[in-house]
Each structure stands twice: as structure tokens, then as C-alpha cells.
N, C-alpha and C. Protein backbone atom coordinates (compact mmCIF):
# COMPACT_ATOMS: atom_id res chain seq x y z
N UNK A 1 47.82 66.51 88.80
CA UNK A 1 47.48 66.23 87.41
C UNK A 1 46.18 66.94 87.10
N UNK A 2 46.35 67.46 86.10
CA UNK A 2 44.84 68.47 85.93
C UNK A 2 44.45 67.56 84.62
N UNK A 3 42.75 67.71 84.20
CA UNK A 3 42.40 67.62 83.16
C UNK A 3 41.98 68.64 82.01
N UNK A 4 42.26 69.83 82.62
CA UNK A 4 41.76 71.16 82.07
C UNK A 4 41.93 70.84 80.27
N UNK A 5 43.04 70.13 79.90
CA UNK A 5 43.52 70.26 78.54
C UNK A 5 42.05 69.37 77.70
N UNK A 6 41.11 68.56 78.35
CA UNK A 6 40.19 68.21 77.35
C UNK A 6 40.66 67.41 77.11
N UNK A 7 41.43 66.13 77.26
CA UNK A 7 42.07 65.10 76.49
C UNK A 7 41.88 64.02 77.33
N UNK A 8 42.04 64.14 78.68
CA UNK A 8 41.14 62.88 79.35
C UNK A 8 39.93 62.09 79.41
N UNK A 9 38.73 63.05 78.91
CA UNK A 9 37.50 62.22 78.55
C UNK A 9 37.81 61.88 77.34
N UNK A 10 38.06 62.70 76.28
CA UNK A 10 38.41 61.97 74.71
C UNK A 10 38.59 60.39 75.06
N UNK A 11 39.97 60.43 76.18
CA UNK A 11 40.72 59.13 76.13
C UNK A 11 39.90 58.46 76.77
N UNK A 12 38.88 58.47 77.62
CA UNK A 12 37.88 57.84 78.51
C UNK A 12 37.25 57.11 77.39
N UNK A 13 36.65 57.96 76.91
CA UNK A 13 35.39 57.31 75.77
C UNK A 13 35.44 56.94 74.47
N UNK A 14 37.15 56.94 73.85
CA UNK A 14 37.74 56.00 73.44
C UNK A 14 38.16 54.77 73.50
N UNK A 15 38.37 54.76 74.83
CA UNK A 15 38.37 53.50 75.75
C UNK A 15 37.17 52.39 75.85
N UNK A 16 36.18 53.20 76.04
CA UNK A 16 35.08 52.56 76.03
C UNK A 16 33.81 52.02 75.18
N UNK A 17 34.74 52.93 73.72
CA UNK A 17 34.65 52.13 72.72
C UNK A 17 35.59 50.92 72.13
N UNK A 18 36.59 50.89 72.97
CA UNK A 18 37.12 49.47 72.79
C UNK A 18 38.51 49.89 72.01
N UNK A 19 39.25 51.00 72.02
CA UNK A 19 40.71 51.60 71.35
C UNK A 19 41.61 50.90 72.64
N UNK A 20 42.06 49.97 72.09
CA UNK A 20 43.63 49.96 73.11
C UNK A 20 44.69 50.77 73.20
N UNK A 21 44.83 51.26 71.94
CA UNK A 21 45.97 52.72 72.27
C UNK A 21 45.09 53.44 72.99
N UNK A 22 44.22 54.06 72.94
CA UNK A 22 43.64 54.89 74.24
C UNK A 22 44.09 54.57 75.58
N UNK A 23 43.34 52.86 75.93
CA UNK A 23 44.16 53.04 76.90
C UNK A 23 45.31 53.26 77.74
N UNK A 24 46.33 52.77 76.58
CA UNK A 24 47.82 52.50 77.17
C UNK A 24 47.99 54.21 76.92
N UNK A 25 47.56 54.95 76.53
CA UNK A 25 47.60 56.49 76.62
C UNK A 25 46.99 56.88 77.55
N UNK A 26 45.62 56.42 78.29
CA UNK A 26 45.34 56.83 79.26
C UNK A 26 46.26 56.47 80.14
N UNK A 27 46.65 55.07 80.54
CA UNK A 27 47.55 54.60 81.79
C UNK A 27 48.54 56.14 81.46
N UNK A 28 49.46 55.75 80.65
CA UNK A 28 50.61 56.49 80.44
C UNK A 28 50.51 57.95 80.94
N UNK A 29 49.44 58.65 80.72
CA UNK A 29 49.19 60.05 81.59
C UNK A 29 48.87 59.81 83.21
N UNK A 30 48.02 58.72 83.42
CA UNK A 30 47.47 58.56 84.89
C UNK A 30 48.20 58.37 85.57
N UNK A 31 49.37 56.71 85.18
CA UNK A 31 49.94 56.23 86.40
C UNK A 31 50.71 56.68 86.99
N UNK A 32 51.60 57.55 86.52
CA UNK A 32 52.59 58.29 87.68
C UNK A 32 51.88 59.00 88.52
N UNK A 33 50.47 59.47 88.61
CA UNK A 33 49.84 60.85 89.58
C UNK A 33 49.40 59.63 90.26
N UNK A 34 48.48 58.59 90.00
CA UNK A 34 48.14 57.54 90.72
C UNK A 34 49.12 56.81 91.37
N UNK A 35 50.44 56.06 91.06
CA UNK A 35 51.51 55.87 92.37
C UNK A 35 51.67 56.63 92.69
N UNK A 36 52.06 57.74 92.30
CA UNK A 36 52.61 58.92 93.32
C UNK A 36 51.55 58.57 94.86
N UNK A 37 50.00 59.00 94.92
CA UNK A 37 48.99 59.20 95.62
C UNK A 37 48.89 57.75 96.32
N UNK A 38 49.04 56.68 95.77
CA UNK A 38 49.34 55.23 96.36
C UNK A 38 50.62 55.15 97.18
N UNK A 39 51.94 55.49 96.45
CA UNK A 39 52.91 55.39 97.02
C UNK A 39 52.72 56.32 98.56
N UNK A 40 52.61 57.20 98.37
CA UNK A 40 52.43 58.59 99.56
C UNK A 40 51.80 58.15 100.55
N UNK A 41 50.28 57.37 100.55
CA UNK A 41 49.89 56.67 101.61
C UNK A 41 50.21 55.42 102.31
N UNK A 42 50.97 54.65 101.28
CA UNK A 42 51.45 53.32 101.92
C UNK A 42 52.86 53.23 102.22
N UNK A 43 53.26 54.09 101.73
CA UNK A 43 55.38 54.19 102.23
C UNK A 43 56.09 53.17 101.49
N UNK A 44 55.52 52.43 101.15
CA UNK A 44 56.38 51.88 100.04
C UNK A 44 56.08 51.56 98.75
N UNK A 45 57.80 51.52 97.70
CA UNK A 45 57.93 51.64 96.47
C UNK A 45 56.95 50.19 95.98
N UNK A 46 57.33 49.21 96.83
CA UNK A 46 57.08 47.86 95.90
C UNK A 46 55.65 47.59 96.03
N UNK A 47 54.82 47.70 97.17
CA UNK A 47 53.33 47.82 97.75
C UNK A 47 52.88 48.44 96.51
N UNK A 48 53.43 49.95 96.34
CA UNK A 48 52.52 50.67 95.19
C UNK A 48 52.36 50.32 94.51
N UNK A 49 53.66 49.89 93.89
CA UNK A 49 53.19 49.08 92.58
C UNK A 49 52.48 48.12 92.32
N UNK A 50 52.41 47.52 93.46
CA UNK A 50 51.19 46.30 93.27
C UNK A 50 49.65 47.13 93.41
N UNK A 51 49.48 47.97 94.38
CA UNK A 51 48.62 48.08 94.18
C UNK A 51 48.28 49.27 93.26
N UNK A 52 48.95 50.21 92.89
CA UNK A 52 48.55 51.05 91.65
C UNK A 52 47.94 49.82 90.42
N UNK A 53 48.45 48.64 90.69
CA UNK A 53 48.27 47.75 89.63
C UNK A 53 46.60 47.09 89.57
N UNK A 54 46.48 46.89 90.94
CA UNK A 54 45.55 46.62 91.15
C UNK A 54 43.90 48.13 91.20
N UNK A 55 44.68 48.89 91.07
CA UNK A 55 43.66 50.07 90.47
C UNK A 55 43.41 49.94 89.27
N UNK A 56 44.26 49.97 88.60
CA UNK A 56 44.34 49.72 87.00
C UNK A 56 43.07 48.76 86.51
N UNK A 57 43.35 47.62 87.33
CA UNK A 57 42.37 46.22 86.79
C UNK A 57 40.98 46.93 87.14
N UNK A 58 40.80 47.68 88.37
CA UNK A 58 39.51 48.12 89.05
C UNK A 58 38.86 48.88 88.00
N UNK A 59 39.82 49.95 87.47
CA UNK A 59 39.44 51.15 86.35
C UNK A 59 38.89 50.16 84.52
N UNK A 60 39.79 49.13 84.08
CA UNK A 60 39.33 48.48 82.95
C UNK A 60 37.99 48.10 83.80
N UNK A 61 37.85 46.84 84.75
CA UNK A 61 36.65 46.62 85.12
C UNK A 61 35.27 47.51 84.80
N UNK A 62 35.49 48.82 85.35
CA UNK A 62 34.50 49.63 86.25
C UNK A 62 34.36 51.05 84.50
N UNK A 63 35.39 50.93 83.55
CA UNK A 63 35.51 52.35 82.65
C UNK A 63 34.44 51.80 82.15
N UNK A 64 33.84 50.86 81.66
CA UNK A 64 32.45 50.90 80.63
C UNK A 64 31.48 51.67 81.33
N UNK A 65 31.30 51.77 82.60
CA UNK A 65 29.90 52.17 83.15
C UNK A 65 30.29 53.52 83.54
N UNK A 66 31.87 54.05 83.51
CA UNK A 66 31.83 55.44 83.94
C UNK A 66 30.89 56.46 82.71
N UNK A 67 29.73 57.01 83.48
CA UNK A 67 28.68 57.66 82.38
C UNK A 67 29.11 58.89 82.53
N UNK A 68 30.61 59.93 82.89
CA UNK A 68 30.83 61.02 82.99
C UNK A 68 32.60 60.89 82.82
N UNK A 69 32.99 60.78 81.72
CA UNK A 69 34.40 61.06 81.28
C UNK A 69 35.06 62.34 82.00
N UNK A 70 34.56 63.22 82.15
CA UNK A 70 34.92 64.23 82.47
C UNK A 70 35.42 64.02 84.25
N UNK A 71 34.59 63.22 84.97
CA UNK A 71 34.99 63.34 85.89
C UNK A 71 36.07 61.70 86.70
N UNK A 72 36.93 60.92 85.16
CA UNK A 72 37.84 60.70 85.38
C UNK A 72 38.85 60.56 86.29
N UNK A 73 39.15 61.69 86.82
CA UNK A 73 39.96 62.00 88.03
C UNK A 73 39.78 61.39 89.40
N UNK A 74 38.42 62.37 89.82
CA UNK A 74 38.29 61.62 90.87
C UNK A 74 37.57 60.17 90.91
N UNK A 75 37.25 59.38 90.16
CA UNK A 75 36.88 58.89 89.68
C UNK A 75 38.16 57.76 90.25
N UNK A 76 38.99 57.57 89.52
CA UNK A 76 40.38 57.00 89.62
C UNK A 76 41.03 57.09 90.86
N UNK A 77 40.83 58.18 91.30
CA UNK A 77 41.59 58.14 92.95
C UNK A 77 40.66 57.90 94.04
N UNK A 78 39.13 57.80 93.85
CA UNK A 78 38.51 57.05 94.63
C UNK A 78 38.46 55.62 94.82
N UNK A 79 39.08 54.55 93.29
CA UNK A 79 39.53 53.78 92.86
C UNK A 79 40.33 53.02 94.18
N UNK A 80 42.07 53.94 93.98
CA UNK A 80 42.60 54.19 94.63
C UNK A 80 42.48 53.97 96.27
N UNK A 81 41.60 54.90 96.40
CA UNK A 81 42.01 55.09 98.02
C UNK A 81 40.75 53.72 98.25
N UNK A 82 40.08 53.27 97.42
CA UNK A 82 39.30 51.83 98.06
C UNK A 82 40.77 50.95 98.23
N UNK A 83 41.54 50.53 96.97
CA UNK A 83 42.47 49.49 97.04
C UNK A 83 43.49 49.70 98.59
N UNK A 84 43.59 50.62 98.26
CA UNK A 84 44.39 50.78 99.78
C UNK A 84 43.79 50.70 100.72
N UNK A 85 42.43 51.43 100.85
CA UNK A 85 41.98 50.71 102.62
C UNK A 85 41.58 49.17 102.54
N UNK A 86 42.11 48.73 101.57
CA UNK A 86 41.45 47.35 101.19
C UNK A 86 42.37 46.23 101.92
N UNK A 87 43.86 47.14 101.26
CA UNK A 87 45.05 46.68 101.80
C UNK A 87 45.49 46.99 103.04
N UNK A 88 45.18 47.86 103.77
CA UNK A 88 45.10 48.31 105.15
C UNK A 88 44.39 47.55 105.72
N UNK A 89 43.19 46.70 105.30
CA UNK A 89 41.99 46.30 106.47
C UNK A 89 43.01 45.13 106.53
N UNK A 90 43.48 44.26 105.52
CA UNK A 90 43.89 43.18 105.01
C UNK A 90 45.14 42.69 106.52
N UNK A 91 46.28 44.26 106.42
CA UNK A 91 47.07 43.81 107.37
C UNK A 91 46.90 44.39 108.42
N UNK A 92 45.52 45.00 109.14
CA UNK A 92 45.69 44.76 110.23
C UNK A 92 44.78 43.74 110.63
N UNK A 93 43.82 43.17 109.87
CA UNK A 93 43.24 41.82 110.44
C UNK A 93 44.32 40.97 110.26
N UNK A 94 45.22 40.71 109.50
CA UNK A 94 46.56 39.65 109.54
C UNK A 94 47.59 40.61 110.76
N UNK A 95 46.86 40.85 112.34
CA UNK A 95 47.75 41.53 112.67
C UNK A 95 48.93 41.85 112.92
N UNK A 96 49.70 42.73 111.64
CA UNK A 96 50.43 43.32 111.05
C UNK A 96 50.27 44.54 111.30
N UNK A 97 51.15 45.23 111.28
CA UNK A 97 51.20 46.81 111.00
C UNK A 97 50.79 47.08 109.74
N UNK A 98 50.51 48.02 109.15
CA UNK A 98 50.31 48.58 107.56
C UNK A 98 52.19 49.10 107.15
N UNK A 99 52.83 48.79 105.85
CA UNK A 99 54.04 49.14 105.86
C UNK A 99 54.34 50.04 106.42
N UNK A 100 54.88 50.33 106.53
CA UNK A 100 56.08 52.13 107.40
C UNK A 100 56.97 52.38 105.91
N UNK A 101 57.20 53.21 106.14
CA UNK A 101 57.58 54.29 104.87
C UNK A 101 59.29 53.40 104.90
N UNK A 102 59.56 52.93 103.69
CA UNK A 102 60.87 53.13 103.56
C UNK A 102 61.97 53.93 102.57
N UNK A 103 60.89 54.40 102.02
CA UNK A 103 61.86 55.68 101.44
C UNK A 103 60.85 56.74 100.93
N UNK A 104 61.58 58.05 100.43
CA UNK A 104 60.82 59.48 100.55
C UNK A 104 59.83 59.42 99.35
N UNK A 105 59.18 60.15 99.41
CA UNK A 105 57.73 60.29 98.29
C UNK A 105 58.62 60.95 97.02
N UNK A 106 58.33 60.14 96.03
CA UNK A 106 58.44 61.02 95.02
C UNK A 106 57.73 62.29 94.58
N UNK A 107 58.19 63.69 93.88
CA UNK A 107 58.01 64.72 93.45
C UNK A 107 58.61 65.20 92.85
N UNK A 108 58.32 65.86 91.49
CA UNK A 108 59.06 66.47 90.43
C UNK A 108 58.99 67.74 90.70
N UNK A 109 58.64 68.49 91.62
CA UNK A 109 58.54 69.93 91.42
C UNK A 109 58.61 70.09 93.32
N UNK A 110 58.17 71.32 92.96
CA UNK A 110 58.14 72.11 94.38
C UNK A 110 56.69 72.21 94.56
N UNK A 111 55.69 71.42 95.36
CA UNK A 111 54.23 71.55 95.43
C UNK A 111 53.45 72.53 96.43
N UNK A 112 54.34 73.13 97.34
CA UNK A 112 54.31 74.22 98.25
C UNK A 112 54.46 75.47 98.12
N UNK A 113 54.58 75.21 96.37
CA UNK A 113 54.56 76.91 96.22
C UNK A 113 56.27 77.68 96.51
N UNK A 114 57.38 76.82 96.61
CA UNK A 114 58.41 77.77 97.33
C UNK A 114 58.80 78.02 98.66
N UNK A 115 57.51 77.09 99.46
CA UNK A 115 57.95 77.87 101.10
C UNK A 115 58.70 76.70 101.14
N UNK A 116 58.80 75.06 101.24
CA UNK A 116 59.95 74.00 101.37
C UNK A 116 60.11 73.28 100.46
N UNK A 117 61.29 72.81 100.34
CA UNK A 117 61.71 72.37 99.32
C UNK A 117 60.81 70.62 99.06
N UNK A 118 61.40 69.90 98.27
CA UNK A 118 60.42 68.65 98.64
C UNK A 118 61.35 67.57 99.26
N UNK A 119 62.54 67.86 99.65
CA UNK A 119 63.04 66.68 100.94
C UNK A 119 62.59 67.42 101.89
N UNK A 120 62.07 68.66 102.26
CA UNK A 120 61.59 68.82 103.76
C UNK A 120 59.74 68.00 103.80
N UNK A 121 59.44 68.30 102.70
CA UNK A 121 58.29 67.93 102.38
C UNK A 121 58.53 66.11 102.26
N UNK A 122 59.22 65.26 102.12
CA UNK A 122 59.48 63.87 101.87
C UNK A 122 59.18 63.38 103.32
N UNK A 123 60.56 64.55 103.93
CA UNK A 123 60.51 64.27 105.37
C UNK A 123 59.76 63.96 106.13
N UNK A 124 58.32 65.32 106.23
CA UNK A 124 57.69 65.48 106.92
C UNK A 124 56.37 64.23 107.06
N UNK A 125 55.95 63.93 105.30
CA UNK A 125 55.36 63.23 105.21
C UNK A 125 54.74 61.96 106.44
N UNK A 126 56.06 61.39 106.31
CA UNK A 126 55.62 59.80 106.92
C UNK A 126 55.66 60.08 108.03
N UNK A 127 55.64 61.14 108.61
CA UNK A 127 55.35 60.96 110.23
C UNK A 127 53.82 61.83 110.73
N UNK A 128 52.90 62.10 109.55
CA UNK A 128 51.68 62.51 109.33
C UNK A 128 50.51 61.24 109.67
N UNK A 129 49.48 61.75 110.28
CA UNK A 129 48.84 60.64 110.27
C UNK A 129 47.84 60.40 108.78
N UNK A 130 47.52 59.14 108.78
CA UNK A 130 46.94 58.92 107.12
C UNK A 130 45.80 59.68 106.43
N UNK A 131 45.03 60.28 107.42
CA UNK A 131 44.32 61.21 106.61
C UNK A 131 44.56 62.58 106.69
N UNK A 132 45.92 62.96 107.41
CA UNK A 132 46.02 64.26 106.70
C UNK A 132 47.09 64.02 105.64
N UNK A 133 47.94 63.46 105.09
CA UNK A 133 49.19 62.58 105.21
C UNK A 133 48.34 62.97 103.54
N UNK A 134 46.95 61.89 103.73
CA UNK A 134 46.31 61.76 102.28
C UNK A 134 45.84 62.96 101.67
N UNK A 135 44.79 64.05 102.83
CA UNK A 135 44.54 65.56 102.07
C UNK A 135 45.69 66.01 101.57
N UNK A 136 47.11 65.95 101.91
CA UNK A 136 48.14 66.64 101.84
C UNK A 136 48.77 66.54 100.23
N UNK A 137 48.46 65.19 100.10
CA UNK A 137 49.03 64.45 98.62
C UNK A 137 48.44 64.70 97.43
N UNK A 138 46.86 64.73 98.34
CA UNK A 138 46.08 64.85 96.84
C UNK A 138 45.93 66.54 96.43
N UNK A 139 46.05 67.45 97.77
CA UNK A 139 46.01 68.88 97.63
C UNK A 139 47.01 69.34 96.72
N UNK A 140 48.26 68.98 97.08
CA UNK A 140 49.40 70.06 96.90
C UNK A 140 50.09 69.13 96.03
N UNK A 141 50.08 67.41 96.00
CA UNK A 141 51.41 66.74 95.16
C UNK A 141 50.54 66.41 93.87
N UNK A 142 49.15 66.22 94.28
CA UNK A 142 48.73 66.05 93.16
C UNK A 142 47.39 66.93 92.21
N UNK A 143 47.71 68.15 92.71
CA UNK A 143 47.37 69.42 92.06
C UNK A 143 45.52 69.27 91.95
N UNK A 144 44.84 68.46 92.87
CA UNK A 144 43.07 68.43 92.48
C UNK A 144 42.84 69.57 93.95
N UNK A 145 41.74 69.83 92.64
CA UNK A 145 40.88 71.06 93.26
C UNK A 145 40.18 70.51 94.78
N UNK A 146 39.73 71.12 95.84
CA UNK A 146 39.37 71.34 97.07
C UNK A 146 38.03 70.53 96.30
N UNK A 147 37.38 70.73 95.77
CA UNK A 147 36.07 69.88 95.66
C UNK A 147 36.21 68.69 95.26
N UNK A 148 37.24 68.16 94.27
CA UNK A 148 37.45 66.93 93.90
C UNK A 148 37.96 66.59 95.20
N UNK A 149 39.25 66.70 95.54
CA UNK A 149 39.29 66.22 96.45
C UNK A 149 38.73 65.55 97.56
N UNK A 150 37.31 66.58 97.97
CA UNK A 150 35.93 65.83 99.03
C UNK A 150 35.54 64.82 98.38
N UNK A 151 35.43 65.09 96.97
CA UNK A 151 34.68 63.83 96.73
C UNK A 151 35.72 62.15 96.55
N UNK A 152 36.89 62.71 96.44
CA UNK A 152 37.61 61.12 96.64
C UNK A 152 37.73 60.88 98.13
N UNK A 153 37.87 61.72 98.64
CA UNK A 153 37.98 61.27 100.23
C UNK A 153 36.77 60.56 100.86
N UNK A 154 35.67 61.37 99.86
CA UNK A 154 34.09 60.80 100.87
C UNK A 154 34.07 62.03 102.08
N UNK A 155 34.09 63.01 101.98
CA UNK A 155 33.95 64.17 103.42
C UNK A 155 33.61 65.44 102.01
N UNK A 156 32.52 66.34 103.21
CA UNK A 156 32.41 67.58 102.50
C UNK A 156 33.57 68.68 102.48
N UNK A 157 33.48 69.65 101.68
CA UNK A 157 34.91 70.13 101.40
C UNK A 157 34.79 70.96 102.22
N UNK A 158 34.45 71.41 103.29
CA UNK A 158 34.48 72.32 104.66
C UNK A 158 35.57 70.92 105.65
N UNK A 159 35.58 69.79 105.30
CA UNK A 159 36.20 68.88 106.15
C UNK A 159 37.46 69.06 105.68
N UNK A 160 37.65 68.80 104.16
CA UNK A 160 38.81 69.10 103.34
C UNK A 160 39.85 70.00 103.53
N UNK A 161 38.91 71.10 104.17
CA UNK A 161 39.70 72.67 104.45
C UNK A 161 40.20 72.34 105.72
N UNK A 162 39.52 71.69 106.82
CA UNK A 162 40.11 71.87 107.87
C UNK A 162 41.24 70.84 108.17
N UNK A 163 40.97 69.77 107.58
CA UNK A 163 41.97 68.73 107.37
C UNK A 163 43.52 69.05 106.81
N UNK A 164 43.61 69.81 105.58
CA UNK A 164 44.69 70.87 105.24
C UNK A 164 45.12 71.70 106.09
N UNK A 165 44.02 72.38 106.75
CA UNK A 165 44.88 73.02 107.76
C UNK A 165 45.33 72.15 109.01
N UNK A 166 44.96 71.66 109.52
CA UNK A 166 45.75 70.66 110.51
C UNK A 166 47.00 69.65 109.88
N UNK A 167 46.72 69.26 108.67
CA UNK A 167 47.45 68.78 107.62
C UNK A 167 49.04 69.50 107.63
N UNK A 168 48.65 70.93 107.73
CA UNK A 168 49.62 71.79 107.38
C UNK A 168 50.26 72.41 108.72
N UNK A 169 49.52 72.07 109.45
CA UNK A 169 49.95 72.47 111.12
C UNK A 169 51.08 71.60 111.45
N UNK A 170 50.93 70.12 111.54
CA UNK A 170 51.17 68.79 111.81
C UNK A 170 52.82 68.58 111.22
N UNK A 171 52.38 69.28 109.73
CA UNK A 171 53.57 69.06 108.97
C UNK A 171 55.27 69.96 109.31
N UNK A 172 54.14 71.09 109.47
CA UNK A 172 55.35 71.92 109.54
C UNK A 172 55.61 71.91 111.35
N UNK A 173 55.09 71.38 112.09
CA UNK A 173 55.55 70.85 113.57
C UNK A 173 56.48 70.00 113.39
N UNK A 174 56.46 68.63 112.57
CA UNK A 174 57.25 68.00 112.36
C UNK A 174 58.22 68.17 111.73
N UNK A 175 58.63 69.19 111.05
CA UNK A 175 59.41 69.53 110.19
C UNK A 175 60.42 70.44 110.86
N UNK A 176 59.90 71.22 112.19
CA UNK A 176 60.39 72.21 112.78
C UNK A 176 61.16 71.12 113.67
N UNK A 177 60.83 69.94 113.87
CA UNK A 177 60.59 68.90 115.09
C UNK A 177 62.77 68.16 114.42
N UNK A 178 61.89 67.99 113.42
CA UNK A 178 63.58 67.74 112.60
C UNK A 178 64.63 68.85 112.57
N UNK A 179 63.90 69.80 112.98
CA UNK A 179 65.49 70.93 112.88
C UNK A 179 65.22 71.84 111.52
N UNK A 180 63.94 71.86 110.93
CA UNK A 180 63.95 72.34 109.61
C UNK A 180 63.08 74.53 110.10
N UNK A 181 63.95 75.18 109.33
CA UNK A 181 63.19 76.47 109.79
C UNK A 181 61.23 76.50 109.49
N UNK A 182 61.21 77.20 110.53
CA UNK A 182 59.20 77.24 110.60
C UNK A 182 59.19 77.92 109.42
């Protein structure tokens, strides 16, 4: 999801003047890139939705004090990746496993550029470990730049790079691992 078009801070600081159509216009652009990036790390459909939900409440909470509309984005998927390690700490102190994937990541396009399709890419996913699993989602499924990216992760973007590339090592091992061409 890019913001290049200028229409995400509008909707930010509409918001925070108190427009409710703003927001349900903001959700309406966000939430599919935000489950998508929720769904992708936790493997499941019904989890996400709870907790994409629970981003949502974090973002009304937390949008009055965002003092930079513009940076929205990561903003929201740092959101994000708190609720989930939130929900991760949650079940493995209830020791539990964290869910296991039960079905493939959603994607509307081809995010690889052409080299695999996105059931090789669904595939490969859930057998990634979670932080390349996560550079992988936010790089390529959900179109943010190498610097945003560091900054939702919390790592400098020299970590980012190398993480993608092992990211991308990992993937296409596993993918080869399924029978899929290198």
C-alpha cells in the first residue's frame, strides 16, 4: 500500500479533527494491507481479525497525538506488529504454541515481480521463520519502502537488507524443498 497519492494524511488530520467519514475512509483503504500483514504473521484467518481489530482501537486511541500524518504507514504497522507480539507473548506464557498457519496468505497480485506465482509464494510462507516470514510481507506483499520498513520492525535498514536476503534464500529453499523450480 503506498501513500504517494497524498490522501492518507488529508484522511489522518481529518480524523483528528473529529470527521467520522474520514475515518471509516481511512479504515476502508488501511484494513486490507493491515490483515493482510497480521494475517501473514499469525496463520490464521480468524486471529487476524481479531487482532487487525484490535489495531484499529490502538490507532483511534493513539491518531490524536500522531504529530506527522504523513508518516501514517509505518505508524500503523508498528501498531500492528506490537498487537501481535502481544499476542505471541500471551500464548506462549499460556504455554501454547502461537497458531500454525491454516490456510494460504492472501494476495491480489504477483508481489515477486513474475519470478513465482503467489501459491508458490502462499506455500513457502508458513514454513519461514517469523522475522523473515515478516521482512518478506511487509517488503514485497505490502509494497513499503526498505526504510519504512526498519522503522516498523525496530532494526536499521542494513538489517532489513540482510534479513530479505536470507528471507529470500529460506524461501526459495523451501519452495525448491516442495518440488517447486529454483
Amino acid at each position: 500500500m503506498s501513500e504517494e497519492d497524498g490522501s492518507t494524511p488529508l484522511l489522518v488530520v481529518r480524523c483528528q479533527l473529529g470527521e467520522r467519514e474520514a475515518f471509516r475512509e481511512l479504515v476502508r483503504v488501511w484494513h486490507t494491507p493491515l490483515w493482510r500483514y497480521v494475517r501473514g504473521m499469525v496463520g490464521s484467518s480468524c486471529v487476524a481479525d481479531d487482532l487487525a481489530q484490535d489495531a484499529w482501537v490502538a490507532v483511534v486511541r493513539g491518531l490524536p497525538r500522531l504529530r506527522q500524518p504523513e508518516r501514517f504507514a509505518p505508524w500503523l504497522f508498528t501498531i500492528a506488529r506490537r498487537v501481535i507480539a502481544d499476542h505471541l507473548r500471551k500464548a506462549y506464557a499460556a504455554q501454547e504454541a502461537p497458531v500454525v498457519r491454516e490456510d494460504a496468505v492472501v494476495a491480489d497480485d504477483d508481489p515477486l515481480g513474475g519470478v513465482l506465482d503467489t501459491m508458490e509464494i502462499e506455500a513457502g510462507l508458513g514454513g519461514l521463520p517469523p522475522r523473515e516470514r515478516e521482512v518478506l510481507i511487509l517488503f514485497h506483499l505490502q509494497d513499503l519502502p526498505l526504510a519504512v520498513c526498519a522503522e516498523v520492525i525496530g532494526v536499521p535498514p542494513g538489517t532489513v537488507k540482510s534479513r530479505l536476503h536470507r528471507a529470500r534464500h529460506l524461501l526459495r529453499a523451501a519452495l525448491v524443498e516442495r518440488g517447486y523450480e529454483a
